[in-house]
Protein backbone atom coordinates (compact mmCIF):
# COMPACT_ATOMS: atom_id res chain seq x y z
CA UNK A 1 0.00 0.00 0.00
CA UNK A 2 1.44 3.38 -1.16
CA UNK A 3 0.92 6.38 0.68
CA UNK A 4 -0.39 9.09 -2.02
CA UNK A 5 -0.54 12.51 0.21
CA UNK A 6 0.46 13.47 3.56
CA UNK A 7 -1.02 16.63 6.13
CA UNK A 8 -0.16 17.52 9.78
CA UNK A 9 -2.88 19.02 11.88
CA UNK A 10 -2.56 22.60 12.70
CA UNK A 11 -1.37 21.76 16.43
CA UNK A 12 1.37 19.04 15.11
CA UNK A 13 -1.17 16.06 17.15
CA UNK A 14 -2.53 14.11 14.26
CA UNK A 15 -1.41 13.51 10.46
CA UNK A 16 -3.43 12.82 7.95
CA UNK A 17 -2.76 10.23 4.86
CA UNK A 18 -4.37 8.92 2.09
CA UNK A 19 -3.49 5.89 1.00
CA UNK A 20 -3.69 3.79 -2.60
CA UNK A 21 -5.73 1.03 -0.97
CA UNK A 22 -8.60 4.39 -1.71
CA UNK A 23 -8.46 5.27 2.09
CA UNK A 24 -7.46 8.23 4.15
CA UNK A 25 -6.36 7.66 8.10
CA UNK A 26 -5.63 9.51 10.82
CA UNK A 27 -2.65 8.85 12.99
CA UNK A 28 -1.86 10.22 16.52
CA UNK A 29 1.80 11.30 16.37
CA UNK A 30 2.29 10.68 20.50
CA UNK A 31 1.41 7.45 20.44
CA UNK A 32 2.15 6.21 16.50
CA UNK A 33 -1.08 4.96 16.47
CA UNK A 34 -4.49 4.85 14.32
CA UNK A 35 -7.09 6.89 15.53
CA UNK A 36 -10.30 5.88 14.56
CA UNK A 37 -11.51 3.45 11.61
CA UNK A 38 -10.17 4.50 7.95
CA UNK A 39 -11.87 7.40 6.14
CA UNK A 40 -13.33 5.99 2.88
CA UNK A 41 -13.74 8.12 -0.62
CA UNK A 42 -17.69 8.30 -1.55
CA UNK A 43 -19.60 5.02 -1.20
CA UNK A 44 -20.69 3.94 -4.54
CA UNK A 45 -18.95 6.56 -6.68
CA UNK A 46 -15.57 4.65 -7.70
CA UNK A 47 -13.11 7.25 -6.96
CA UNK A 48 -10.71 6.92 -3.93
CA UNK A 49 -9.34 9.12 -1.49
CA UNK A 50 -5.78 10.64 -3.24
CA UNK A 51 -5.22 13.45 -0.81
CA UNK A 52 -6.13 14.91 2.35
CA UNK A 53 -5.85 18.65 4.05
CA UNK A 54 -7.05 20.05 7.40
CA UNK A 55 -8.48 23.20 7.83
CA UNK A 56 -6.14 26.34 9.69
CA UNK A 57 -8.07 26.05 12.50
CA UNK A 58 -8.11 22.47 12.52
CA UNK A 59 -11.87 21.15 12.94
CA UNK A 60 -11.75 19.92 9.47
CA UNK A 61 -10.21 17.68 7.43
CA UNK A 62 -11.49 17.35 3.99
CA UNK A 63 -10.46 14.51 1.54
CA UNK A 64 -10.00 14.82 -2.33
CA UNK A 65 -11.28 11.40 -4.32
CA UNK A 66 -10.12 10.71 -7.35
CA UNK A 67 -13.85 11.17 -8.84
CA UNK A 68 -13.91 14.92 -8.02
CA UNK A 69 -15.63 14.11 -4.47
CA UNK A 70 -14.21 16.35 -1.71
CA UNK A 71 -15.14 14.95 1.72
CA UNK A 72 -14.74 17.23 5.45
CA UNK A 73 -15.01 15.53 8.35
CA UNK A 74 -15.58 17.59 11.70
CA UNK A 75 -11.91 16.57 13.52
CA UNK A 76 -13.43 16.97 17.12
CA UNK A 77 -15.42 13.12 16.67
CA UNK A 78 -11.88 11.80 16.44
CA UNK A 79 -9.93 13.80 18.79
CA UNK A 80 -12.35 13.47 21.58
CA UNK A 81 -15.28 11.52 20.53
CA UNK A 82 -17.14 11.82 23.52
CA UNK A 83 -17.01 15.23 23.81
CA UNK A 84 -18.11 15.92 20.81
CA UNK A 85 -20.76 13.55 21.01
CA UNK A 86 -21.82 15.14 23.81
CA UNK A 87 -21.67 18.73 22.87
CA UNK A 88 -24.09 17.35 19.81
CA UNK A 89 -26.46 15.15 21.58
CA UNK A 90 -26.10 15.17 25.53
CA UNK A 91 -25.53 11.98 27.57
CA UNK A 92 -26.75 8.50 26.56
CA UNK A 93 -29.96 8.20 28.35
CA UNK A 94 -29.44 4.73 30.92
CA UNK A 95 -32.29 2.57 28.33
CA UNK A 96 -29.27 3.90 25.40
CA UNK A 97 -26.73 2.75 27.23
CA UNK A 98 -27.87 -0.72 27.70
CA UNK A 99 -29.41 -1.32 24.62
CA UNK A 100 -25.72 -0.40 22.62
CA UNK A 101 -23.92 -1.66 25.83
CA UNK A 102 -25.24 -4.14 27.09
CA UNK A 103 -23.89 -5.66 30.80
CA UNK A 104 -21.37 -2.54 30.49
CA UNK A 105 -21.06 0.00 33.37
CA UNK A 106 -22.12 3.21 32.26
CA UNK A 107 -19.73 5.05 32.89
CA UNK A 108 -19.87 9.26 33.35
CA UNK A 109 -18.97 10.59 29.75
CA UNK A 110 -20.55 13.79 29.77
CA UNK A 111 -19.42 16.18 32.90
């Protein structure tokens, strides 16, 4: 698998690459790790992802596809996921929790 385009994030945390496999991921440079599952191009349009920029503020991170599809995905849901989730929806009510999580603790996500 080739890599096709590389971007750092605005505070140097994350990088950005797409990848020939039609992909884009997102890596946390601290820990050399994945963050998150891979960023596909457009379902159903046949393009792939060739490159990959972030936005100066960093909240975005759009993704060119080879089709002429450009992609931005809000950069908070993989930084902090549950913030974000809960700046956008609240905290899972308890019947959520155990319907997605079932015999989990639920823990306190949302202070």
């Amino acid at each position: 698998m080739s890599v096709l385009g590389v971007a750092f994030s605005p505070d140097g945390k994350l990088l950005a690459a797409a990848y020939s496999d039609g992909n884009a991921r997102l890596w946390d440079l601290a820990t050399r790790r994945a963050v998150g599952a891979p960023l596909p191009a457009g379902a159903g349009t046949g393009g792939s992802v060739s490159g990959v920029a972030f936005s100066p503020d960093g909240k975005l991170l759009a993704t060119a596809d080879t089709d002429g599809t450009l992609r931005l995905w809000q950069m908070p849901l993989f930084a902090d996921p549950y913030s974000a989730l809960c700046a956008d929806v609240g905290p899972p009510t308890k019947a959520e929790w155990t319907h997605y999580a079932p015999g989990e603790p639920q823990p306190r996500i949302c202070r």
